[in-house]
Protein backbone atom coordinates (compact mmCIF):
# COMPACT_ATOMS: atom_id res chain seq x y z
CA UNK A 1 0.00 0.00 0.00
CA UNK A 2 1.13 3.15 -1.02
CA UNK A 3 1.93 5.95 1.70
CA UNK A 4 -0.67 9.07 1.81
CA UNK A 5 0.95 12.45 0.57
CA UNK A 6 1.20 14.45 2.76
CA UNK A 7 -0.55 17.96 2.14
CA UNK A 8 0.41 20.48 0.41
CA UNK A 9 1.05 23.77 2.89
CA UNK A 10 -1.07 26.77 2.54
CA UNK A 11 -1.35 30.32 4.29
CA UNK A 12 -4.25 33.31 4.38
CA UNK A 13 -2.43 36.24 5.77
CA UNK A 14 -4.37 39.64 6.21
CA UNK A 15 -3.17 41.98 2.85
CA UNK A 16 -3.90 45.91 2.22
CA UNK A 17 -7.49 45.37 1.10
CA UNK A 18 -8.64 41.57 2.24
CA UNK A 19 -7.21 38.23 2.59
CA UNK A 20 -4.28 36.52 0.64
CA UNK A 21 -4.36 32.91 -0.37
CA UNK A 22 -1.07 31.29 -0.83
CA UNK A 23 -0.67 27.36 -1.72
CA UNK A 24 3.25 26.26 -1.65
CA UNK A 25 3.57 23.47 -4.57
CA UNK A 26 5.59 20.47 -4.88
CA UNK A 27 8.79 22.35 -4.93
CA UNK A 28 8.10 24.35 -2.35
CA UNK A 29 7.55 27.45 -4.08
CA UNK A 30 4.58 30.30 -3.14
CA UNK A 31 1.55 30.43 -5.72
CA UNK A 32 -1.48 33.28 -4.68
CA UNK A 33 -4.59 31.48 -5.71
CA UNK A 34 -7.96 33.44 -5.37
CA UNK A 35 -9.21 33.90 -1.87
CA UNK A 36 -12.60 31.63 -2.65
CA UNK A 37 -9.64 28.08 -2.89
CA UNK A 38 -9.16 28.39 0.99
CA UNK A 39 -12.83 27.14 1.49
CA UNK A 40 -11.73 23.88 -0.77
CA UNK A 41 -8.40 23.14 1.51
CA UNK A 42 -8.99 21.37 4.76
CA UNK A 43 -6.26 22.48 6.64
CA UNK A 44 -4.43 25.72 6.28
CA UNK A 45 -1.73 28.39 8.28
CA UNK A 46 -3.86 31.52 9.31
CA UNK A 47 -1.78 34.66 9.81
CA UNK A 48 -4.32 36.58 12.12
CA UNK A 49 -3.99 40.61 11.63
CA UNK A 50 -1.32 42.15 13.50
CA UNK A 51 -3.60 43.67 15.79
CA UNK A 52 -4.85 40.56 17.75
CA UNK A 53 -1.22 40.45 19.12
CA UNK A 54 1.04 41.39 21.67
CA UNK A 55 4.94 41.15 20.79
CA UNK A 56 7.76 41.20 23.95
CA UNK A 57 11.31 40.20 23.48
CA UNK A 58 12.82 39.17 26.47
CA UNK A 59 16.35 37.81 27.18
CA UNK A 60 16.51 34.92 29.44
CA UNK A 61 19.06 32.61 31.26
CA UNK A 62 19.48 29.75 28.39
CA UNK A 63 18.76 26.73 31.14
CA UNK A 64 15.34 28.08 31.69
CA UNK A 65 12.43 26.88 30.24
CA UNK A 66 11.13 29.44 27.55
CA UNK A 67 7.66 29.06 27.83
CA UNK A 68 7.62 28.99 31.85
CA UNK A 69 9.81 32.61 31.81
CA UNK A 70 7.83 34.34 29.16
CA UNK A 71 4.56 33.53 30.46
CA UNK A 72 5.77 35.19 34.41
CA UNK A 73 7.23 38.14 32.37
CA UNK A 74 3.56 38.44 30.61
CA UNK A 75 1.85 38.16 34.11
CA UNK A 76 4.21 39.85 35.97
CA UNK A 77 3.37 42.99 33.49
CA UNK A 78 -0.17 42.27 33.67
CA UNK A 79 -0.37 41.67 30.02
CA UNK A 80 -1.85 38.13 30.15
CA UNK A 81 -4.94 36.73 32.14
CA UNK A 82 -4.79 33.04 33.44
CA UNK A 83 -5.59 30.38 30.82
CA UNK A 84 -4.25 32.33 28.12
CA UNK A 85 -1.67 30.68 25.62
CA UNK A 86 1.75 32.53 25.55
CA UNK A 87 4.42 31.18 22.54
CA UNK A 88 7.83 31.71 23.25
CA UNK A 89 9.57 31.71 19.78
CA UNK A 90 13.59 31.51 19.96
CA UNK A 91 15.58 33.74 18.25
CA UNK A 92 19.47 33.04 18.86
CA UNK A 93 21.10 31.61 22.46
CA UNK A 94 24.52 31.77 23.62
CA UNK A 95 26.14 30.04 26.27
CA UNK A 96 25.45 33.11 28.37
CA UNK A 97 21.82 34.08 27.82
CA UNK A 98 18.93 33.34 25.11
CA UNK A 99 16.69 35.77 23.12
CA UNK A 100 13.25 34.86 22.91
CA UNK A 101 10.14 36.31 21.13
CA UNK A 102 7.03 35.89 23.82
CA UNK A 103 3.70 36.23 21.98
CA UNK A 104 0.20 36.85 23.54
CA UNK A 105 -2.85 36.06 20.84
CA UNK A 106 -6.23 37.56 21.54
CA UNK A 107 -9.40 37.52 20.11
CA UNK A 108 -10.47 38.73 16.66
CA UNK A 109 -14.18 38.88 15.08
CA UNK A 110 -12.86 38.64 11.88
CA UNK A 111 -11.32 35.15 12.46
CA UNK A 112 -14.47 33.00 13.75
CA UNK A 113 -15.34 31.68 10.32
CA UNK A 114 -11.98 30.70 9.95
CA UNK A 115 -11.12 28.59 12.95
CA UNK A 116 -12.99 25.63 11.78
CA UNK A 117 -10.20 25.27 8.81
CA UNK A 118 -7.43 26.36 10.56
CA UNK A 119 -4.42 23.91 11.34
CA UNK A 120 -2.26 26.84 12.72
CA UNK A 121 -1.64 30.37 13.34
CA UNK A 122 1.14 32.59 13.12
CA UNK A 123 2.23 36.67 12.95
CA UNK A 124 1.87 38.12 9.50
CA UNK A 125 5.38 39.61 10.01
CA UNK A 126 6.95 36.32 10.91
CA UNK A 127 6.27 34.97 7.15
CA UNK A 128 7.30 38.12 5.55
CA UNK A 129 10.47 37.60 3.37
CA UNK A 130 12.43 41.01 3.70
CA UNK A 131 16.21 39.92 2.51
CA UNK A 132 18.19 42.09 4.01
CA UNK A 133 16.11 44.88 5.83
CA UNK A 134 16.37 45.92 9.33
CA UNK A 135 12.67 47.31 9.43
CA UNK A 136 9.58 46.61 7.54
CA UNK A 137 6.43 48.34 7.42
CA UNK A 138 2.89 47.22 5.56
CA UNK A 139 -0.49 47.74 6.10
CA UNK A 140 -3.53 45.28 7.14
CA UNK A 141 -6.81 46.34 6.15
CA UNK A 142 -5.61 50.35 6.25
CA UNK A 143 -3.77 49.91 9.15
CA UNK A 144 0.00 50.32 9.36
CA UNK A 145 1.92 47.50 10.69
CA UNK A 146 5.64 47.28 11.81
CA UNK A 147 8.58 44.93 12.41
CA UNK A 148 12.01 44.49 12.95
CA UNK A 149 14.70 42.08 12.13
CA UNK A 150 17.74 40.45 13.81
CA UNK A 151 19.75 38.32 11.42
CA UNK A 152 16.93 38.30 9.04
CA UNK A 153 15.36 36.62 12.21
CA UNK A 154 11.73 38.61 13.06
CA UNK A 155 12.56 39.69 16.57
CA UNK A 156 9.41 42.27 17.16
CA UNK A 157 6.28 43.56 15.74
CA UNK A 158 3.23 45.88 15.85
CA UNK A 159 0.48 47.61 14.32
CA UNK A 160 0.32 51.09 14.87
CA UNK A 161 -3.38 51.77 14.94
CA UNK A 162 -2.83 54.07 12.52
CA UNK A 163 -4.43 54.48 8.77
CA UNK A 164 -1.47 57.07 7.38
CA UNK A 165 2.41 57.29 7.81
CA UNK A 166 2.21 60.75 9.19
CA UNK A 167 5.28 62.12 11.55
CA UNK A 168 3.83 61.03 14.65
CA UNK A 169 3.03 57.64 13.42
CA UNK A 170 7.12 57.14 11.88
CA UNK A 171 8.04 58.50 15.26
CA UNK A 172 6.23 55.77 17.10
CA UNK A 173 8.69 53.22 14.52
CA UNK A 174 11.65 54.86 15.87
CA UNK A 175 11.16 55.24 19.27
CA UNK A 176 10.62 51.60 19.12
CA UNK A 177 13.89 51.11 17.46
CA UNK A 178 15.74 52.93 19.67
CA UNK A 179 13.98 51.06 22.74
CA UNK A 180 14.42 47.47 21.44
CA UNK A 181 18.74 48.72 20.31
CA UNK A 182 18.95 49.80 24.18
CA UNK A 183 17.64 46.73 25.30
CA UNK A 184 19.88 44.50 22.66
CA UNK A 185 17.27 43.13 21.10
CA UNK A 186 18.59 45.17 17.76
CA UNK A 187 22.51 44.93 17.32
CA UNK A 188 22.21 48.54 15.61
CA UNK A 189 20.23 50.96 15.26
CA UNK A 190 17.90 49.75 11.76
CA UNK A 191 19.90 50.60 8.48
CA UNK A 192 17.99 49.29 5.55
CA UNK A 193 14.00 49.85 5.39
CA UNK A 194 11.15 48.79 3.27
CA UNK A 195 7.87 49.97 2.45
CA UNK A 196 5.69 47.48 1.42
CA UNK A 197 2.06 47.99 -0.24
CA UNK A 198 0.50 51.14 -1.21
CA UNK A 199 2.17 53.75 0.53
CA UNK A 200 2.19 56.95 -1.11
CA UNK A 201 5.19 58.97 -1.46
CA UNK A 202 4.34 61.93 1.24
CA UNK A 203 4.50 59.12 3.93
CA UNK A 204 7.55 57.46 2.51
CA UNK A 205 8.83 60.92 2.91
CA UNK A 206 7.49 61.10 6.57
CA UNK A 207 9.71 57.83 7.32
CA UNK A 208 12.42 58.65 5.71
CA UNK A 209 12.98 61.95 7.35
CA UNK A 210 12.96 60.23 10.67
CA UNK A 211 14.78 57.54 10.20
CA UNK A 212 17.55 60.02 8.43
CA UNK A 213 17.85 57.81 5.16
CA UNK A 214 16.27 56.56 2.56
CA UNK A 215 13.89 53.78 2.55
CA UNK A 216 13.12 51.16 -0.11
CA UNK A 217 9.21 51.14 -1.27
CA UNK A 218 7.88 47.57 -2.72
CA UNK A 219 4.66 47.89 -4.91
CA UNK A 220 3.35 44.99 -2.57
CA UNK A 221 3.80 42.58 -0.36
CA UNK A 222 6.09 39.44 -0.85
CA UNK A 223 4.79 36.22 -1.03
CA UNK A 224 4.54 34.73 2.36
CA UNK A 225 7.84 32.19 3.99
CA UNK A 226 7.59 29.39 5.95
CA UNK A 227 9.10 30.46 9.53
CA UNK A 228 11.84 28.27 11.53
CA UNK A 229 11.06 27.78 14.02
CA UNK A 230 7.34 27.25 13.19
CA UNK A 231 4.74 28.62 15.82
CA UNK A 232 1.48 28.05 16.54
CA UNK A 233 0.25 31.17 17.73
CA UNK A 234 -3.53 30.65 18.59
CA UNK A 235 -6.18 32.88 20.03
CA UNK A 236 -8.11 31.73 22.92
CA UNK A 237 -11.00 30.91 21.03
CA UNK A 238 -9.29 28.72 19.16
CA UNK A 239 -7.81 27.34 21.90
CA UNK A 240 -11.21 26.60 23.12
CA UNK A 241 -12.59 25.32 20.41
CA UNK A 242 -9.62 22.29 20.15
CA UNK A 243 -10.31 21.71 23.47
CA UNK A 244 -14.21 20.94 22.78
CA UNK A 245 -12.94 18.65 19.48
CA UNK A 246 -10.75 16.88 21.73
CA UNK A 247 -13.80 16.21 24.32
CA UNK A 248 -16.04 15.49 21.42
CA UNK A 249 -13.78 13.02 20.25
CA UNK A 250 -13.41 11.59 23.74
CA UNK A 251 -17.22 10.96 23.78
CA UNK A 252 -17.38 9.30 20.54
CA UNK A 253 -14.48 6.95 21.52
CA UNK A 254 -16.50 6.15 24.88
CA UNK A 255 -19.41 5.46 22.92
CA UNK A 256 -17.77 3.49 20.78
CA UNK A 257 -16.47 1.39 23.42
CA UNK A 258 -19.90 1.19 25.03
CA UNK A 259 -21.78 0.02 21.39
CA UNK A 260 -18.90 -2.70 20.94
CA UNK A 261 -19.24 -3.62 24.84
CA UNK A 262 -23.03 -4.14 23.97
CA UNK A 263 -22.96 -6.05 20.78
CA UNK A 264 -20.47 -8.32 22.17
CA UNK A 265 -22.44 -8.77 25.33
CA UNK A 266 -25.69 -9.28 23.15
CA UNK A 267 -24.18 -11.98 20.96
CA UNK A 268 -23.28 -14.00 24.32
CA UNK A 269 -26.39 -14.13 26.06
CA UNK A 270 -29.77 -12.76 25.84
CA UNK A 271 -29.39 -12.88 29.86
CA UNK A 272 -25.79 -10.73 29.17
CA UNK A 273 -27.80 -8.37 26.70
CA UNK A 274 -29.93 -6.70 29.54
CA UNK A 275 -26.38 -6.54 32.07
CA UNK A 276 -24.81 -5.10 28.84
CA UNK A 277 -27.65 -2.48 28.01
CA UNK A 278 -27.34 -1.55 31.98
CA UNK A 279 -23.89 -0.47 31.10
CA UNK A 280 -24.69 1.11 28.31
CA UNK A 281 -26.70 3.32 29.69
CA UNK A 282 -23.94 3.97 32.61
CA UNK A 283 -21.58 4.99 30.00
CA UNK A 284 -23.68 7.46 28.49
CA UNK A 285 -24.71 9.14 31.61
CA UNK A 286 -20.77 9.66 31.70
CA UNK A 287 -21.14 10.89 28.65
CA UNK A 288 -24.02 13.71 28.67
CA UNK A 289 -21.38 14.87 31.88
CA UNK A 290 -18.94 15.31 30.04
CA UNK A 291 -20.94 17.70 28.08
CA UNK A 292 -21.17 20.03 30.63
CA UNK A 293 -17.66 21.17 30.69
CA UNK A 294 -18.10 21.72 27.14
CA UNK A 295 -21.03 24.06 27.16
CA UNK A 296 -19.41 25.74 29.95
CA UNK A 297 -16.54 26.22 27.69
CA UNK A 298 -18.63 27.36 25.13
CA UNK A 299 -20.06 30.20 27.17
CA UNK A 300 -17.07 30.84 28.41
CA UNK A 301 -15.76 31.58 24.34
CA UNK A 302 -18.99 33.69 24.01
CA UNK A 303 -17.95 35.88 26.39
CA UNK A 304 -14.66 36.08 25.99
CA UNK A 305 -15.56 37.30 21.97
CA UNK A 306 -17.87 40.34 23.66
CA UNK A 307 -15.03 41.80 25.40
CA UNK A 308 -12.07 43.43 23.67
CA UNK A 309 -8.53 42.27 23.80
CA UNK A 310 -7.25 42.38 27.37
CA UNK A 311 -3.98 44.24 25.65
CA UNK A 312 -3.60 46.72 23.09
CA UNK A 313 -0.22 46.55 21.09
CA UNK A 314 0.36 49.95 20.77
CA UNK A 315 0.45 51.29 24.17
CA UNK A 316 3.64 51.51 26.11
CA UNK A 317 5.16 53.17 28.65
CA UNK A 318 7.27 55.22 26.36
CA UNK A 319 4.64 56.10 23.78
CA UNK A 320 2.46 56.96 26.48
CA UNK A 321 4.37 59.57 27.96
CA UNK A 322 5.45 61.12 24.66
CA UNK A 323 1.78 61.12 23.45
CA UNK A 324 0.89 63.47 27.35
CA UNK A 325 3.97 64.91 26.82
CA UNK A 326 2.68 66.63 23.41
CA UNK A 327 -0.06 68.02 24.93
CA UNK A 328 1.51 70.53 27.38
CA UNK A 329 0.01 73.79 26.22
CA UNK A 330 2.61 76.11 27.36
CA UNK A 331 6.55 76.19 28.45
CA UNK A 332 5.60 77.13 31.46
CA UNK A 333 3.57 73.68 32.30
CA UNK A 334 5.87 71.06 33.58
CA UNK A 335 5.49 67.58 34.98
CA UNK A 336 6.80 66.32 38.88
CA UNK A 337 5.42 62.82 38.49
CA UNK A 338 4.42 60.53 35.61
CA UNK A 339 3.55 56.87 36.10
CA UNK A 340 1.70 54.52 33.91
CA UNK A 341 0.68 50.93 34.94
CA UNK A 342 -1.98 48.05 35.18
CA UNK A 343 -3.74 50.53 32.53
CA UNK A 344 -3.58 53.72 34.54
CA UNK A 345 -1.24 56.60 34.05
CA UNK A 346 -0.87 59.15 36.86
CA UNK A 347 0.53 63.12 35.63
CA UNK A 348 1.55 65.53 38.63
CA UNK A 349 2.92 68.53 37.91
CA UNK A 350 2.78 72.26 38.10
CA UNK A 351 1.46 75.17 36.19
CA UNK A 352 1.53 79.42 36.50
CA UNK A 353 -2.63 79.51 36.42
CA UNK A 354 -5.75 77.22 36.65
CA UNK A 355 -6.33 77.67 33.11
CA UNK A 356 -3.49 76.21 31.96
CA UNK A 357 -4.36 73.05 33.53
CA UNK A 358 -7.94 72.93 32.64
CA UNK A 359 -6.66 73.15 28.80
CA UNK A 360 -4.00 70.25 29.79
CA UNK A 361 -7.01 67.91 30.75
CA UNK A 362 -9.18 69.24 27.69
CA UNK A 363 -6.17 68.90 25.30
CA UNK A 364 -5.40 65.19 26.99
CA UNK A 365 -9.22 64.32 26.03
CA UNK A 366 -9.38 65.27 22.66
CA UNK A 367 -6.17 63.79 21.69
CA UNK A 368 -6.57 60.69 18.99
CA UNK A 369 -3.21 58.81 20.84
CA UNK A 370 -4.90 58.72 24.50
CA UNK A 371 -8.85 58.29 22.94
CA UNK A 372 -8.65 55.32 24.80
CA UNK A 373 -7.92 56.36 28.36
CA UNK A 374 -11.00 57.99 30.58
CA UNK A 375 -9.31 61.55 32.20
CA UNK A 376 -9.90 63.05 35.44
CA UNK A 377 -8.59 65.13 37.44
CA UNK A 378 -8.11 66.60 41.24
CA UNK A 379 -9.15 70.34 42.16
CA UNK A 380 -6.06 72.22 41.21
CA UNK A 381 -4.12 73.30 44.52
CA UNK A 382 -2.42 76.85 44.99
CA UNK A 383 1.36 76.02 46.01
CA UNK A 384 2.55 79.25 45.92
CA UNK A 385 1.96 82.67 43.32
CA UNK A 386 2.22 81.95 40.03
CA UNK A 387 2.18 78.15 40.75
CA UNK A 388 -0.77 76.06 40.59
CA UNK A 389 -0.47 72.23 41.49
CA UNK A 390 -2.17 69.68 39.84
CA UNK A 391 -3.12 66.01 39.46
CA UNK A 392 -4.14 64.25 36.53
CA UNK A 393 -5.48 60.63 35.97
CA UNK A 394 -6.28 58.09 32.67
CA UNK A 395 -7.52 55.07 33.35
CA UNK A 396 -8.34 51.77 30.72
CA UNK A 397 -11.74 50.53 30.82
CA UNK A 398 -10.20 47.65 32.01
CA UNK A 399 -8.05 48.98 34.15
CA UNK A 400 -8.22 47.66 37.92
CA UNK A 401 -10.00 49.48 40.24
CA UNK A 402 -7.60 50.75 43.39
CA UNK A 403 -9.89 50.55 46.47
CA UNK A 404 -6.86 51.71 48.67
């Protein structure tokens, strides 16, 4: 008998305007097929959107286990809730330390019709094929997406939230870049960059005058790689919904078990037939409970899909305080204090008149970087002449609440 072929590999990765469908052939080579062939393939890659994930690079002692140490970095930050799946992906080790890629999935409407097909899920930027750049920027369904390169290797990524390379948005790239360089996750500073997709040439112009050179512009995007090592980088719901295949397919083996228990019995005895249909009927008590936990996990999804992501990409500390920063409407406005954790940044600072803060707090609610945040603030305090006090909050919908 003749051994099955195995399949043939295929991906769907987000593109400017839809979904991509790439088959790999014989020789291993990418051919885009039209989007319609990924209903006819039974198993598939999916390269969820950018935006359903969360991207840290950590360096780690190289006897620990990967998976263990990126998940406590993930819940020490309070990026991850419990029962969430965190991939560790390695980049490079030494004998000294070991860089990983730790990589929080979430949730995505756009992805429940997919799961069903699914084999596997990775990062869009992990399967782009960039040669030699440093830094690579596309966009996913209008949005602009980022990532960055170690030895060709993919070592971070992002989307930016944004529709339009504007200044602020290339800013947010290279703040990044200089972050992940001081933390040695970049060897250097990035020195080759491509555009890829329709970006026009006012925003190629926007990057390029903050990154100080010139960048590279691709009419679109590559056709997809195969990553090593491969990940499977899986949203919770998906997670779920293997778990409920696996308990399906634990019922249907127990039944099973139970019809061959009963024909057997029956062809013995017609006095074995009614001690077999006894335990029939045991074994499928067992398994209508094992359906519980499976509708339970199926609420559990339901929910899960009508709350947004637990973490947003975009937001860090850094960005954060650059985005408040911006906002200070005069020289004479400075900041004493500036925290920002758990979803909750705290400003303190000082001012020459009560105005001047009551345009801060109006200027920190109307701007498009900090939309997401809910500001507040103390009654400004008189500190001396000329000096006003004041304390501002923003706080995540899902941030905790402090009942200190």
């Amino acid at each position: 008998m003749s051994a099955k072929p195995r399949p043939v590999p295929a991906v769907l990765r987000p593109g400017s305007e839809g979904w991509e469908f790439w088959r790999f052939n014989t020789k291993g080579e990418p051919v885009r097929e039209p989007e319609q062939n990924a209903s006819r393939v039974a198993d598939f890659t999916v390269a969820a959107p950018t935006r359903t994930f969360l991207a840290l690079p950590l360096w780690i002692a190289p006897a620990g286990d990967p998976s263990e140490l990126v998940g406590l970095e993930f819940a020490a930050r309070h990026l991850s809730r419990r029962g969430h799946q965190v991939a560790a992906i390695e980049i490079e080790r030494d004998a000294d330390r070991a860089l990983v890629l730790g990589v929080l999935a979430a949730d995505d409407p756009v992805l429940e019709a997919i799961h069903r097909r699914a084999a596997a899920y990775e990062a869009p930027a992990r399967l782009l094929d960039t040669g030699d750049a440093d830094l690579a920027l596309w966009k996913e369904d209008g949005q602009i997406c980022y990532a960055f390169f170690r030895k060709g290797k993919n070592v971070y990524f992002s989307a930016t939230g944004e529709p339009l390379l504007t200044p602020d948005a290339a800013s947010i790239v290279v703040r990044t870049a200089l972050r992940l360089h001081a933390e040695d996750v970049l060897q250097h500073l990035p020195e080759s960059v491509v555009l890829f997709g329709t970006f026009d040439a006012g925003e190629k112009e926007a990057l390029e005058s903050a990154m100080g050179f010139a960048v590279d512009l691709q009419p679109a995007l590559p056709p997809p790689k195969l990553p090593e090592p491969a990940a499977d980088l899986a949203p919770p719901s998906a997670v779920s919904r293997r778990e409920k295949k696996q308990q399906i397919k634990k019922i249907a083996l127990i039944a099973a078990l139970a019809a061959a228990v009963y024909l057997l019995v029956a062809s013995i005895a017609g006095w074995f037939y009614v001690s077999g249909a006894f335990r029939l009927s045991k074994l499928k008590a067992e398994a209508d409970a094992l359906r519980g936990p499976a509708t339970e996990a199926r609420a559990a999804s339901e929910r899960w899909k009508a709350i947004r992501p637990a973490v947003d990409p975009s937001l860090f500390a850094l960005d954060v305080f650059a985005a408040v920063a911006k906002e200070i409407p005069a020289d004479n406005v400075r900041f004493t204090q500036f925290t920002y954790g758990g979803g909750v940044v705290l400003v303190a600072g000082e001012a020459a008149d009560v105005s001047q803060t009551y345009e801060l707090i109006e200027r920190l609610k109307k701007s498009p970087l900090l939309s997401e945040f809910d500001w507040t603030a103390r009654p400004p305090e008189i500190a001396a002449k000329s000096t006003i006090r004041f304390q501002i909050e923003g706080r995540m919908p899902d941030a905790a609440i402090n009942t200190n």
